[in-house]
Protein backbone atom coordinates (compact mmCIF):
# COMPACT_ATOMS: atom_id res chain seq x y z
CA UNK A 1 0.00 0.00 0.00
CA UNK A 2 3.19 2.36 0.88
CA UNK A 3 4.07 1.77 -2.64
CA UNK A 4 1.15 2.54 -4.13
CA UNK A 5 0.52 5.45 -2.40
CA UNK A 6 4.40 6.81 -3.17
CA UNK A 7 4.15 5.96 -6.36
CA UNK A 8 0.95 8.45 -6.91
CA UNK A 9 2.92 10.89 -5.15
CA UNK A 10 5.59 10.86 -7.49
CA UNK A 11 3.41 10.90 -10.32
CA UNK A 12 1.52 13.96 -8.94
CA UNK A 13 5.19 15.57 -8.70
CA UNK A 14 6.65 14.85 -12.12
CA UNK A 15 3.07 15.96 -13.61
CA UNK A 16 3.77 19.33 -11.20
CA UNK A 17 7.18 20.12 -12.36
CA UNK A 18 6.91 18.97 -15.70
CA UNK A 19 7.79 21.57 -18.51
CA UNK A 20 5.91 23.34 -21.00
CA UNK A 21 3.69 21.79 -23.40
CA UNK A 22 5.06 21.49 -27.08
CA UNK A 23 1.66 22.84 -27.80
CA UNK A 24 1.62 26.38 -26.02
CA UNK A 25 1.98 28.90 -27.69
CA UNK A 26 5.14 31.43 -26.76
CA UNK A 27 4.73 35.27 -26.65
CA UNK A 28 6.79 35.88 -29.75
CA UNK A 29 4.52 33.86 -31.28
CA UNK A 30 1.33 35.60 -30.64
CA UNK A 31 -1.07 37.96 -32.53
CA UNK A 32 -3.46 40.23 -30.70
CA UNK A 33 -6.20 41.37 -33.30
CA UNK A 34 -7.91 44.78 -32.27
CA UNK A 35 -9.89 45.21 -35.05
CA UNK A 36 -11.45 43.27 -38.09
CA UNK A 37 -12.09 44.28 -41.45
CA UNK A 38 -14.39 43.08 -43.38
CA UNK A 39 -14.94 43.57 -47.36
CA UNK A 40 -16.80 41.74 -50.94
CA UNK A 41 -16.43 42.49 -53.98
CA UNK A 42 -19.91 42.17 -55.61
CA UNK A 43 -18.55 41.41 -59.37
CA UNK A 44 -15.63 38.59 -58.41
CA UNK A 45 -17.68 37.48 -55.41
CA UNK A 46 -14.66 37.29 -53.20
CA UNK A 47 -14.32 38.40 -49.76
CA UNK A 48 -11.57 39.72 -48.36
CA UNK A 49 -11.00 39.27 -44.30
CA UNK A 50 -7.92 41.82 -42.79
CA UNK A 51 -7.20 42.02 -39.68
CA UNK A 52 -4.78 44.61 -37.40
CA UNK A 53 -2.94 42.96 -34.84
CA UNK A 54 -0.79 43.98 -32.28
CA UNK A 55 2.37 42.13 -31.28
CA UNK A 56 3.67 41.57 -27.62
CA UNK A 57 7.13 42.58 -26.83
CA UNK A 58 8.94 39.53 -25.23
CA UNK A 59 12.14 41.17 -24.55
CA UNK A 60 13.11 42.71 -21.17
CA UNK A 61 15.39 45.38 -23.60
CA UNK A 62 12.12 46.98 -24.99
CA UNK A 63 9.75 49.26 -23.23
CA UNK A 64 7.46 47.89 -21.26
CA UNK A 65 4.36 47.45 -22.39
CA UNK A 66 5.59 48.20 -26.65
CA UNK A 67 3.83 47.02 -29.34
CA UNK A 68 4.48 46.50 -33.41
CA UNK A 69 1.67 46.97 -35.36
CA UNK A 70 0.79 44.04 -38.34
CA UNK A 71 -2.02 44.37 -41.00
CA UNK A 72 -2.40 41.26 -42.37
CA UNK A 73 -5.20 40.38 -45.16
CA UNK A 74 -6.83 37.35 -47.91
CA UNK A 75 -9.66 37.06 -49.89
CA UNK A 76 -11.75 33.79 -50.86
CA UNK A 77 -14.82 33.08 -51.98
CA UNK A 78 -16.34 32.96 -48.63
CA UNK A 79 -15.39 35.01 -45.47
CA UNK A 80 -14.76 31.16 -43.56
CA UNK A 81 -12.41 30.99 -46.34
CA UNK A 82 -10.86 33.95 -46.06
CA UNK A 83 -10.36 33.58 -42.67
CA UNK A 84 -8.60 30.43 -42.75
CA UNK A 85 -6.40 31.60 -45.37
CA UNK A 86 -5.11 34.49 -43.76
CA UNK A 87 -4.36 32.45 -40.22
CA UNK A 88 -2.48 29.83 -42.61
CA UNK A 89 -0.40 32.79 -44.32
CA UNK A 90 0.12 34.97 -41.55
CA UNK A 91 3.01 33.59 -39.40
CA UNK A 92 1.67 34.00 -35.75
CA UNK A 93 -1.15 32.57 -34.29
CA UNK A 94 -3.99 35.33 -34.34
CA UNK A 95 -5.81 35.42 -31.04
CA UNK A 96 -9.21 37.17 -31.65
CA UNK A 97 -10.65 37.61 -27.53
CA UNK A 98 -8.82 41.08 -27.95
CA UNK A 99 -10.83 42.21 -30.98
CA UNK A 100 -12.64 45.51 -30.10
CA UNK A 101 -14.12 46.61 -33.90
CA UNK A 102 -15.81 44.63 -36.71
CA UNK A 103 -15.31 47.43 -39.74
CA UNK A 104 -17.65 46.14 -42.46
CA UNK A 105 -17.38 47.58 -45.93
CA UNK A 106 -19.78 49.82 -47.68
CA UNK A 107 -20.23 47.07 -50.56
CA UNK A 108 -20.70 43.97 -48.12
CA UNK A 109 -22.82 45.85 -45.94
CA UNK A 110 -24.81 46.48 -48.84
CA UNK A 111 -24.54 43.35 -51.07
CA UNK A 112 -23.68 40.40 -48.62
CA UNK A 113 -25.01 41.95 -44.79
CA UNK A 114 -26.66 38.46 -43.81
CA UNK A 115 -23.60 36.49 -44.65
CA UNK A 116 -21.36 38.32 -42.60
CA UNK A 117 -23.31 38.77 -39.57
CA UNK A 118 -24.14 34.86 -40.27
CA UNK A 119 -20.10 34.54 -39.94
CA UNK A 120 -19.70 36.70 -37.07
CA UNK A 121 -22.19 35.24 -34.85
CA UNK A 122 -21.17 31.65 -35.46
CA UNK A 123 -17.54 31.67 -34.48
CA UNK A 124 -17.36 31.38 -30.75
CA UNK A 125 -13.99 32.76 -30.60
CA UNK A 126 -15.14 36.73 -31.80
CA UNK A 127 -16.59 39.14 -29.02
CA UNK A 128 -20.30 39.64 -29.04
CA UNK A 129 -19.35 42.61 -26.95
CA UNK A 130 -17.27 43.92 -30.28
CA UNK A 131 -18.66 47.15 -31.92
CA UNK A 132 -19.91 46.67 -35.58
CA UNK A 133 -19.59 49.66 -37.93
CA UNK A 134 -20.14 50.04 -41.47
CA UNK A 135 -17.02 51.94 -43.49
CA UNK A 136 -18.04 54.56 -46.32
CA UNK A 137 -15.98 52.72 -49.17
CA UNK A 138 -13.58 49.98 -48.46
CA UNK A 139 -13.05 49.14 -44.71
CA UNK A 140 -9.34 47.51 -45.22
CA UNK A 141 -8.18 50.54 -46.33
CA UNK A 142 -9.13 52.29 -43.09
CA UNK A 143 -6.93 49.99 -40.76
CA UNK A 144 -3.87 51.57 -42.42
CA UNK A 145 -4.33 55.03 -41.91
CA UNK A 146 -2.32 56.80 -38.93
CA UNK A 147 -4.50 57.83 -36.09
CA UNK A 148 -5.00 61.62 -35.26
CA UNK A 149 -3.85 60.54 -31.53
CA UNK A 150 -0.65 58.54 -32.78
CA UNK A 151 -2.54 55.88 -30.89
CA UNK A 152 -3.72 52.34 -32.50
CA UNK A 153 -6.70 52.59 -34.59
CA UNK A 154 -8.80 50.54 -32.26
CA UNK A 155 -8.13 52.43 -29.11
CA UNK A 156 -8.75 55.86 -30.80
CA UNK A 157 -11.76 54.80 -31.86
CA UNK A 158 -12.68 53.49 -28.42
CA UNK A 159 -11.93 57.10 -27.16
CA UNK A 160 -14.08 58.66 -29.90
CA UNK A 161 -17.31 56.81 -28.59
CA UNK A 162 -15.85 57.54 -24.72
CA UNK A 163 -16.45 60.99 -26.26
CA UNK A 164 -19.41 60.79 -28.06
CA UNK A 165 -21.24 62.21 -25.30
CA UNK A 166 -20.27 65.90 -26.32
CA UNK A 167 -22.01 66.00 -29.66
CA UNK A 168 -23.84 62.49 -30.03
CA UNK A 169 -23.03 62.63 -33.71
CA UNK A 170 -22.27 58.64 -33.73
CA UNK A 171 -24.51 55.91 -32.82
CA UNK A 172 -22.17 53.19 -32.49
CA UNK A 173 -23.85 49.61 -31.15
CA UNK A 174 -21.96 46.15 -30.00
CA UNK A 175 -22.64 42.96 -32.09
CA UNK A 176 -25.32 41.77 -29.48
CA UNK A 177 -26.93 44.39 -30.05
CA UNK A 178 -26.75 44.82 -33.81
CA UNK A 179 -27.98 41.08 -34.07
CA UNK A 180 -31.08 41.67 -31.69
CA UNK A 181 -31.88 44.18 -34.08
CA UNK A 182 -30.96 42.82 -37.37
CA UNK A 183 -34.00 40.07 -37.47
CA UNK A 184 -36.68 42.65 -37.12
CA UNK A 185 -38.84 42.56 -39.95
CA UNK A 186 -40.63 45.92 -39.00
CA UNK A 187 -38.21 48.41 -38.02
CA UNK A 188 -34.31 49.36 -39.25
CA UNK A 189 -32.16 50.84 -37.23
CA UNK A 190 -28.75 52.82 -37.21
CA UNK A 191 -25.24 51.82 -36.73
CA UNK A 192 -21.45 54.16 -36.65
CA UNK A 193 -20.05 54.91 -39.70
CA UNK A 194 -16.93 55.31 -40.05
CA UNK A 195 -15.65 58.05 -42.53
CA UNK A 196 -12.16 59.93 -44.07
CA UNK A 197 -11.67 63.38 -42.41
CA UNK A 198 -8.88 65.78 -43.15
CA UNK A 199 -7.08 66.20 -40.31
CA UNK A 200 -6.84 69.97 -38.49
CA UNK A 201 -3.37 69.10 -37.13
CA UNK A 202 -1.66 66.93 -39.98
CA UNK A 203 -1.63 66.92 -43.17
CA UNK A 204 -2.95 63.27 -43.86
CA UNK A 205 -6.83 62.54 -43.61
CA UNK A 206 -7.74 60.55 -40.23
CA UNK A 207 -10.35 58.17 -39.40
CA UNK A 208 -13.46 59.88 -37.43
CA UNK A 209 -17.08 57.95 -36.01
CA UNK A 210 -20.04 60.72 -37.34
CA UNK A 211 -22.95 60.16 -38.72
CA UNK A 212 -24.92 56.28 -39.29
CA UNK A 213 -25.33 53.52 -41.77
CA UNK A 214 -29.19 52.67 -41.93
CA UNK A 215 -30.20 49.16 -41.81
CA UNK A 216 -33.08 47.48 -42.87
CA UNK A 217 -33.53 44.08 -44.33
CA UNK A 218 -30.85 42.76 -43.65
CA UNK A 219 -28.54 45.31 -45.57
CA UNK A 220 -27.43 48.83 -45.87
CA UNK A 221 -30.14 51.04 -47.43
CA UNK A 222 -28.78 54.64 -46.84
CA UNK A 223 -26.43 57.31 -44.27
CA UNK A 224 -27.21 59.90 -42.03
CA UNK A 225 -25.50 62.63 -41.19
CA UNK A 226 -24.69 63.95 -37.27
CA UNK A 227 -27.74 65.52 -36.48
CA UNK A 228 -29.95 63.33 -37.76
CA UNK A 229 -28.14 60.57 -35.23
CA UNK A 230 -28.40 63.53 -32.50
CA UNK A 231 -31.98 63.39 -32.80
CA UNK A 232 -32.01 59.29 -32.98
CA UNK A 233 -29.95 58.95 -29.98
CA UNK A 234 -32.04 61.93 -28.00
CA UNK A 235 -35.18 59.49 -28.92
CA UNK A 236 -34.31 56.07 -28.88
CA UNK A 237 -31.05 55.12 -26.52
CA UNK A 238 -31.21 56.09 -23.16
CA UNK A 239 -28.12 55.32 -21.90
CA UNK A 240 -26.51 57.80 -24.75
CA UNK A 241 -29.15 60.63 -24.31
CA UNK A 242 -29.05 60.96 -20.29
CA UNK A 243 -25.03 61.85 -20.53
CA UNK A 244 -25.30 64.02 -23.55
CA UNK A 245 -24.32 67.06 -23.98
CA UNK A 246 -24.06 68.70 -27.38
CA UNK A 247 -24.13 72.48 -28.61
CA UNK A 248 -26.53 74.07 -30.86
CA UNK A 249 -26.69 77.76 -32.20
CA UNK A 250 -29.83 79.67 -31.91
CA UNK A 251 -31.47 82.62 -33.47
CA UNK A 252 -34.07 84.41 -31.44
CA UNK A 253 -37.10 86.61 -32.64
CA UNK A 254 -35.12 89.97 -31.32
CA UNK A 255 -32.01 89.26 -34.02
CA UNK A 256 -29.70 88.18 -31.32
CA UNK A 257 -27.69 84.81 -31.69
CA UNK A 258 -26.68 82.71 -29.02
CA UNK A 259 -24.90 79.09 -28.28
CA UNK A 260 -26.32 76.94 -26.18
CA UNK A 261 -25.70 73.22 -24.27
CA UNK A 262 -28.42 70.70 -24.63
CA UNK A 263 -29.09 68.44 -21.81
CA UNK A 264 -31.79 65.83 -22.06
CA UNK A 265 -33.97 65.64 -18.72
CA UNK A 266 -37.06 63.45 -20.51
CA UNK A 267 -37.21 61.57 -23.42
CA UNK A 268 -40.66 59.75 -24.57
CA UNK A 269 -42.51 58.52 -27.40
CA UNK A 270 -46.56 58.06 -26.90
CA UNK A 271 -48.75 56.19 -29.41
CA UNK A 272 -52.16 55.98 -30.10
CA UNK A 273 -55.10 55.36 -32.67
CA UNK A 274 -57.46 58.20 -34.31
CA UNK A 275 -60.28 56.43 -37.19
CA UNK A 276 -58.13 53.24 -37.20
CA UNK A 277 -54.28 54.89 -37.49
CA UNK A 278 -52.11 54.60 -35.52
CA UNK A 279 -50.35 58.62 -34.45
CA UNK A 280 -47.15 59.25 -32.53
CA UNK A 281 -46.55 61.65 -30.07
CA UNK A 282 -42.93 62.67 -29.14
CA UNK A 283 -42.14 64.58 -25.69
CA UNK A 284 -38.91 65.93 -24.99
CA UNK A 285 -37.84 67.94 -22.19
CA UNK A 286 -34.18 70.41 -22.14
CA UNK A 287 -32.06 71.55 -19.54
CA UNK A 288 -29.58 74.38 -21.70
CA UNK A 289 -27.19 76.29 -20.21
CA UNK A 290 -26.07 79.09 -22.46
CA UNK A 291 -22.44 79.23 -23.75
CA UNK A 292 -22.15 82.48 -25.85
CA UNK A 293 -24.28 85.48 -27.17
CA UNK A 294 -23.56 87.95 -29.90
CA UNK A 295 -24.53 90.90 -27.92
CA UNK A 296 -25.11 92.24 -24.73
CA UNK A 297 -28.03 91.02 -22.77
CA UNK A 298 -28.89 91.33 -19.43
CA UNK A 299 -29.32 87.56 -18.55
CA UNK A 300 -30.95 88.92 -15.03
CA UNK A 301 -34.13 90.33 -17.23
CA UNK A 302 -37.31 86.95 -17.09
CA UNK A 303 -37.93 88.47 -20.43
CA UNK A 304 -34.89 87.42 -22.22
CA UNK A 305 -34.48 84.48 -20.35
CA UNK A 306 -38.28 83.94 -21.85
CA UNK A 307 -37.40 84.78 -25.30
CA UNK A 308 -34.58 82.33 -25.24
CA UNK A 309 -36.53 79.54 -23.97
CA UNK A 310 -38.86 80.13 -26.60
CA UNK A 311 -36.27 80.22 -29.03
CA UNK A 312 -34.69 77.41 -27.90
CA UNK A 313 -37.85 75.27 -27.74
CA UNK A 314 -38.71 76.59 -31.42
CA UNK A 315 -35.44 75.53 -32.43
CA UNK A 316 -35.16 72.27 -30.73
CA UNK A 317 -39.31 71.46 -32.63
CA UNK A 318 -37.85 72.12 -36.03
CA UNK A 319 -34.69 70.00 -36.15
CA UNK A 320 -37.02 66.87 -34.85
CA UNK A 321 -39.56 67.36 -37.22
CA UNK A 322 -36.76 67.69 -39.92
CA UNK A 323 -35.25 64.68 -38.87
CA UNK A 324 -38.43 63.06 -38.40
CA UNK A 325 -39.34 63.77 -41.81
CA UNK A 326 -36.63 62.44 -43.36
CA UNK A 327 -36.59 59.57 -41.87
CA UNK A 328 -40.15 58.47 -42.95
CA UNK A 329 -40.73 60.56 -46.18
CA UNK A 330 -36.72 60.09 -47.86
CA UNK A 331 -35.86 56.31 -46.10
CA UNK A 332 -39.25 55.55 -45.54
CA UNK A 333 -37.60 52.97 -42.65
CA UNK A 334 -38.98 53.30 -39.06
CA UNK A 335 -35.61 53.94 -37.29
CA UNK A 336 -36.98 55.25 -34.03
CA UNK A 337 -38.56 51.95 -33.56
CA UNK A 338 -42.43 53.08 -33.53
CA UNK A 339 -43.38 49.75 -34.57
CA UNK A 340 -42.32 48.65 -31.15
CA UNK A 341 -43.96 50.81 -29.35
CA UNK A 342 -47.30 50.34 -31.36
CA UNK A 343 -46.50 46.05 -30.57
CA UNK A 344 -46.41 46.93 -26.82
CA UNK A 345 -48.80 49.54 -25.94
CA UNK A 346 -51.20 49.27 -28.45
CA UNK A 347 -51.08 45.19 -29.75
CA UNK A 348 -54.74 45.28 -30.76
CA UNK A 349 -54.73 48.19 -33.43
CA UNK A 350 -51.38 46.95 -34.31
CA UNK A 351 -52.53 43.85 -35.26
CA UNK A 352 -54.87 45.33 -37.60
CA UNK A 353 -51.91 47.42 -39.58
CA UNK A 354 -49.31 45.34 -39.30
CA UNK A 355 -48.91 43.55 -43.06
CA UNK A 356 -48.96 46.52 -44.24
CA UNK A 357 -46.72 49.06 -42.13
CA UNK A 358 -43.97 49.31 -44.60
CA UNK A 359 -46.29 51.68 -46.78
CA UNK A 360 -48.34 53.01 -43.57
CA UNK A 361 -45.35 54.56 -41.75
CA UNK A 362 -44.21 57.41 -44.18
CA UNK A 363 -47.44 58.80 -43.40
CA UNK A 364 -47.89 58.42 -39.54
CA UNK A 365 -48.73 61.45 -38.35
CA UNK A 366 -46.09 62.88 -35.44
CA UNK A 367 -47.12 65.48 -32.90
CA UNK A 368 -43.87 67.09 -31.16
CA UNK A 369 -44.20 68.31 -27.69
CA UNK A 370 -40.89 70.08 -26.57
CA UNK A 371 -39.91 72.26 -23.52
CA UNK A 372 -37.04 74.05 -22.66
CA UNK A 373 -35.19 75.58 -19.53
CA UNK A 374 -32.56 77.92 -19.26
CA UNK A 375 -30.69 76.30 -16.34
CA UNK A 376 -27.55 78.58 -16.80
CA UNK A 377 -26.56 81.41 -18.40
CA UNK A 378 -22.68 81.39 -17.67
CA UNK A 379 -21.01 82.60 -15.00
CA UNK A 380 -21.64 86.63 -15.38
CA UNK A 381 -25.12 88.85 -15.05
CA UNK A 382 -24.31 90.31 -18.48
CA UNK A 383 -23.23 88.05 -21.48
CA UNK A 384 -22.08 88.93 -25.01
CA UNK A 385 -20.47 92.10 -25.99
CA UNK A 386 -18.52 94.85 -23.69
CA UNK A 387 -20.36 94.60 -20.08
C-alpha cells in the first residue's frame, strides 16, 4: 500500500514540475487582433478578411508594455475561407478575444449583410461585446491610416465613442446588439459609420465615427448625417441621451444669436389610434445652459431668459420634425422603432396594420411636444459684448 501510495505521489510531482507543453503557444509567437475588417467584392464574389494585430514585446530590452503593429489580409470566396487563409499565411497565431471593432465595408454591408453577420455570430472565438460599424468605401483601407492621436486605430476609436457624449453625432452599437436588431422585420435601425476626415493638425486625412449607416432588411439602405443621429440617440437610446451634452446655435425673434448646451432631462414617445391609425406623439424635455451670445443682454431680465426659452424650444421642434421627416418621407424605414412601441402599448390596433406598415409609416402622423429651460446662463449677469 506504501508503494502505491508513493508511487501516486511521485506521479503527482513529475506531472507538477513537468515543462511546457510542445503545444503552447510562446509570446513571440502571438497575434493580438484589435480590429477586423471586413470587405466583398460584388462582381468577383470574393471576400476579403484583414485584420490589425498587435504584437507583444517579449524582450526585457524593450519598453514595457511596446507594441508593433501588423495588418495582415486574404480574400476567398467565402469570409470562412478567407479567414482560414489568412491564419495559414500569416506567421503567428492570431488570437481574436482582444478584438474591439468589426469594420464592415460599404459594398458587403450592402450586397452580402446576412452572410457576414451569419459569420460573425457563429464563431465562438469573436466578441459579441465587439462594436460593428459600417465603413463609407472599403473598410481595409481604413486599418492603415495613422490615427490623429498617434494611438492604434482601435483604441482611438474606443476614445471617440468615450467621447461621443459631447455632440452624439455617432450611434455606435456592439454585435449583441446589432444582431437583436438585425432580425426585425418591421423596423431598421442605425449603426457608426466610419468616414475619411482631413485632419486639423496633420496633413494626412484621419479616421473619425459621425454620422450612421441605416439598416433594414438585412442590408445597408442609406447614411445619415450627425444631427440626424443627434436626434435618434435623443429618442431612442437612453443610456446615450441621459449623458449628452451637445451644442446648438440659436437665433431668437429679437435678431440676437446665441450658443447653447443641450441636456436631455425626458425623453418619450406616446402612441395611439385616431379612425383606425395609428399617431405618434414625441415629448422631450431640455435643460440648456447658455455658452455664448452675440450681444449684450442682461441675462438677469425673465424676459430674455423667456425669449430664449422660446427660441430654444422653437429651435429644438424644427430640427425633430426635420429629422423626423426624413426619416419616414426620404428612407421611408422606421428607425426610431415606432413599430415597437405600437406592438407593446397598443397590440390590438397593431394587429390590424401590421402587413402593411412598410407603406403606412411614411405617413404616420407625429405630434412634437418640446420644452425648454434655461438652467444657466454662464457665470456673469451680463453676457455677449462689452459689459
Amino acid at each position: 500500500m506504501r508503494r502505491v501510495v508513493g508511487y501516486v505521489i511521485l506521479c503527482i510531482i513529475v506531472i507538477l514540475t513537468e515543462g511546457c507543453s510542445s503545444d503552447a503557444s510562446e509570446i513571440s509567437d502571438i497575434a493580438l487582433d484589435t480590429a477586423v475588417a471586413i470587405d466583398y467584392d460584388q462582381k468577383s464574389k470574393q471576400y476579403t478578411f484583414t485584420t490589425f494585430c498587435v504584437l507583444p514585446s517579449n524582450s526585457s530590452q524593450e519598453k514595457t508594455g511596446a507594441f508593433t503593429k501588423w495588418i495582415t489580409s486574404e480574400t476567398g470566396s467565402t469570409l470562412l475561407e478567407a479567414g482560414k487563409k489568412m491564419r495559414a499565411h500569416a506567421g503567428k497565431n492570431v488570437i481574436f478575444q482582444h478584438n474591439k471593432f468589426f469594420i464592415i465595408g460599404e459594398d458587403a454591408a450592402r450586397y452580402s449583410l446576412y452572410e457576414v453577420v451569419d459569420y460573425l455570430t457563429r464563431k465562438r472565438e469573436f466578441r459579441i461585446t465587439s462594436y460593428l460599424i459600417i465603413s463609407k468605401g472599403q473598410a481595409s483601407s481604413k486599418l492603415k491610416f495613422k490615427t490623429e492621436s498617434g494611438d492604434i486605430i482601435s483604441d482611438d476609436l474606443l476614445g471617440q465613442i468615450r467621447n461621443n457624449k459631447l455632440l452624439g453625432q455617432s450611434s455606435p452599437i456592439i454585435l449583441k446588439d446589432f444582431v437583436n436588431l438585425y432580425a426585425n422585420p418591421h423596423r431598421g435601425f442605425v449603426t457608426a459609420s466610419l468616414v475619411v476626415n482631413p485632419s486639423q493638425t496633420k496633413i494626412k486625412d484621419v479616421l473619425v465615427l459621425s454620422g450612421g449607416a441605416v439598416i433594414y432588411k438585412e442590408r445597408l439602405v442609406g447614411w445619415l448625417d450627425g444631427k440626424d443621429i443627434v436626434v435618434v440617440n435623443i429618442l431612442s437610446n437612453k443610456k446615450i441621451w441621459r449623458n449628452l451634452e451637445f451644442p446648438e446655435n440659436i437665433k431668437s425673434k429679437s435678431d440676437f444669436d446665441f450658443t447653447s448646451i443641450f441636456h436631455v432631462i425626458n425623453s418619450e414617445i406616446q402612441s395611439e389610434f385616431r379612425n383606425g391609425m395609428p399617431v405618434m406623439k414625441v415629448i422631450m424635455k431640455f435643460n440648456v445652459t447658455v455658452e455664448s451670445v452675440n450681444q449684450n443682454i442682461d441675462v438677469t431680465n425673465s424676459e430674455v431668459i423667456k425669449q430664449m426659452e422660446e427660441a430654444a424650444t422653437e429651435h429644438m421642434e424644427q430640427a425633430l420634425k426635420n429629422s423626423l421627416d426624413h426619416f419616414r418621407r426620404d428612407l421611408k424605414v422606421d428607425i426610431l422603432g415606432f413599430s415597437d412601441i405600437l406592438i407593446q402599448h397598443q397590440p390590438t390596433g397593431w394587429k390590424t396594420i401590421q402587413k402593411e406598415w412598410e407603406n403606412i409609416y411614411p405617413t404616420v402622423p407625429i405630434e412634437i411636444h418640446t420644452s425648454v429651460i434655461i438652467d444657466k446662463a454662464g457665470m456673469t449677469t451680463s453676457i455677449g459684448g462689452a459689459h
